[in-house]
Protein backbone atom coordinates (compact mmCIF):
# COMPACT_ATOMS: atom_id res chain seq x y z
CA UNK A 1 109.19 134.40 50.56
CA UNK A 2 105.89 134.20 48.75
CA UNK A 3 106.09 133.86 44.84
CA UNK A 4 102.54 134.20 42.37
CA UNK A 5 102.88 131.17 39.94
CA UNK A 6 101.39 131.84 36.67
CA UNK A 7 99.67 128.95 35.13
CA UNK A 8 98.64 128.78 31.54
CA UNK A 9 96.86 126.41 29.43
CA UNK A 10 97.54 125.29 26.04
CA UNK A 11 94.12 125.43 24.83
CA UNK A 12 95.08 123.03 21.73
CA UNK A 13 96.49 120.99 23.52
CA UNK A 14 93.93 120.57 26.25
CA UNK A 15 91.26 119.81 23.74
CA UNK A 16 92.79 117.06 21.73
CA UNK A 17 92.74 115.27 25.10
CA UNK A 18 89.43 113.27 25.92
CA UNK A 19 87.08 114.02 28.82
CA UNK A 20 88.58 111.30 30.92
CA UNK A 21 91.51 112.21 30.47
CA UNK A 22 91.45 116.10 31.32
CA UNK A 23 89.63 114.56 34.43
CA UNK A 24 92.62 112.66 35.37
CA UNK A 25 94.55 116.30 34.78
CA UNK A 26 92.53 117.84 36.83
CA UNK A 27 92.38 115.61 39.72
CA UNK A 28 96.52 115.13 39.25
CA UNK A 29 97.28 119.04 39.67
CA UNK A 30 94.48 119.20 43.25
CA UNK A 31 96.39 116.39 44.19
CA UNK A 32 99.47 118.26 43.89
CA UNK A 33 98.17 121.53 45.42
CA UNK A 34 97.11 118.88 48.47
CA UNK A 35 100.63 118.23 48.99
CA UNK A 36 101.60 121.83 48.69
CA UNK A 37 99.27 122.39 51.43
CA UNK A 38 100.58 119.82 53.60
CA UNK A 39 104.45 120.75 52.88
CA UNK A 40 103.37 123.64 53.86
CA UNK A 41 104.22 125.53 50.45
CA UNK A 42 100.86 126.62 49.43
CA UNK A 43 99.39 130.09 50.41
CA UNK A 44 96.52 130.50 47.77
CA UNK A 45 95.40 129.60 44.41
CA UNK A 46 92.70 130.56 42.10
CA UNK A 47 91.18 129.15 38.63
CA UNK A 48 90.25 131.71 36.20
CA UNK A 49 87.35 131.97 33.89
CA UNK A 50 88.19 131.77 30.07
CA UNK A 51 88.91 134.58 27.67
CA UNK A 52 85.31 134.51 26.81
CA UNK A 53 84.58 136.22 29.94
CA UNK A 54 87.33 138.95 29.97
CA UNK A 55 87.47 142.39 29.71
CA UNK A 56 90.28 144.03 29.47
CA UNK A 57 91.28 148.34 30.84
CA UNK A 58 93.13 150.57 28.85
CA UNK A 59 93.75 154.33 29.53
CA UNK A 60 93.77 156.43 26.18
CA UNK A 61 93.49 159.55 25.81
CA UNK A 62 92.34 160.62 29.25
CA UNK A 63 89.34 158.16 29.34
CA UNK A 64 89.73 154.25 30.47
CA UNK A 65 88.25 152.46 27.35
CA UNK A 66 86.79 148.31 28.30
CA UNK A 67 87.46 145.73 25.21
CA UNK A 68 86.06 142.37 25.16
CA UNK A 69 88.88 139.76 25.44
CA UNK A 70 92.56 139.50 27.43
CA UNK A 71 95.14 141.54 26.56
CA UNK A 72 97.10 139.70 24.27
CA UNK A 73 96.04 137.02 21.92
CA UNK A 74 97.77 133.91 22.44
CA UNK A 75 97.21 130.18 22.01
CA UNK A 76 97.73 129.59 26.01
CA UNK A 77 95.12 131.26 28.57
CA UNK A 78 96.09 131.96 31.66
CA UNK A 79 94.66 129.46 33.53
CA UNK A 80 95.20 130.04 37.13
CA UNK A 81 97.68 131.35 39.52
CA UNK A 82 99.01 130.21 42.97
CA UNK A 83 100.52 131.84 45.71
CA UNK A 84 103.27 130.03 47.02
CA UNK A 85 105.54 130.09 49.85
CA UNK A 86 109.25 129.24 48.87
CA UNK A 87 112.96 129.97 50.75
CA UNK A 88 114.13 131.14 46.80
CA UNK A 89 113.30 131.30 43.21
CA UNK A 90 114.86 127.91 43.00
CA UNK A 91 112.83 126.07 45.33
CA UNK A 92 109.89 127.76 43.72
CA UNK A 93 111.07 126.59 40.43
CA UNK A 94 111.72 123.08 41.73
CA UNK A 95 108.46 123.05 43.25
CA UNK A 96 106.27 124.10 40.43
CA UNK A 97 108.24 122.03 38.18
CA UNK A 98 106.52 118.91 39.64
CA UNK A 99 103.33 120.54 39.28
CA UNK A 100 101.37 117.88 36.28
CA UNK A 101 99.95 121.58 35.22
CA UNK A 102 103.12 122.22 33.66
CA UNK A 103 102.88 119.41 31.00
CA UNK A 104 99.78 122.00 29.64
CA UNK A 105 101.15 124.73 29.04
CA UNK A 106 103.93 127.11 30.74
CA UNK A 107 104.03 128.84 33.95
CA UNK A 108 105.59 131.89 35.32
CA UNK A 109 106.99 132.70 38.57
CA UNK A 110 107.38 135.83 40.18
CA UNK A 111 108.42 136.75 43.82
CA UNK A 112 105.75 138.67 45.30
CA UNK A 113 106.38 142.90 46.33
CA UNK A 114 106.42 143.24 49.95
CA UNK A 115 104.54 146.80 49.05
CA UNK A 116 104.53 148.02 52.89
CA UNK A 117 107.24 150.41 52.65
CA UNK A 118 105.96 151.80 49.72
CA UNK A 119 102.29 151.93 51.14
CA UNK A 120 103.99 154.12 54.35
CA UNK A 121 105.74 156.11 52.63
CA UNK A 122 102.83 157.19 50.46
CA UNK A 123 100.28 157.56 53.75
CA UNK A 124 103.37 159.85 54.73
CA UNK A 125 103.18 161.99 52.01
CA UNK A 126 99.34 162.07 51.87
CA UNK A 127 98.84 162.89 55.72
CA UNK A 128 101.09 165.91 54.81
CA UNK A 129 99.25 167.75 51.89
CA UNK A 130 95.90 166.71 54.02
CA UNK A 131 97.43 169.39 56.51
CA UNK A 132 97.64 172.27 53.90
């Protein structure tokens, strides 16, 4: 089963550390995504951008409105997220638990939506009012 892993950053916390050592951060967690890989766990992953180059969509009053910023304030960003493969929530847990990322701020798991019966069910419905 594939579960999205969360990652944030405590952005306090990550400053108070010197260069060389956010280096050594750095190079710890792409070590650990290496043996991911090679387990055979990892499925994807992505860095984000900071908050200083987000915009965030709202839908008010029948217009979608942009804002500068995430969508919550918060001292921890989110970082990143990876794409895991897992048998459970507990082995995702387990695994993500050894991730060094997780001594800079929190991360979240989710299982990922297997959306295909949803996305059939919807062509379904579509390819029937096309026919009206």
């Amino acid at each position: 089963m594939k579960y999205i892993c969360f990652g944030y950053l405590d952005a306090e916390k990550w400053a108070k550390l010197s260069p060389s050592e956010q280096n050594a951060m750095i190079d710890r967690c792409f070590a650990y995504d290496e043996t991911l890989k090679k387990n055979g766990h990892w499925v994807s992953g992505e860095g984000l951008q900071g908050p200083e180059n987000t915009v965030s969509l709202h839908h008010r009053n029948g217009k979608v409105t942009v804002t500068d910023g995430p969508y919550a304030e918060t001292k921890e960003i989110l970082g990143g997220l990876l794409l895991i493969e897992a048998r459970d929530l507990n082995q995702a847990v387990q695994l993500i638990s050894n991730h060094p990322g997780v001594q800079m701020g929190a991360w979240e798991i989710r299982p990922a939506q297997d959306l295909t019966p949803m996305i059939q069910e919807s062509e379904r419905r579509r390819a029937a009012g096309s026919g009206r």
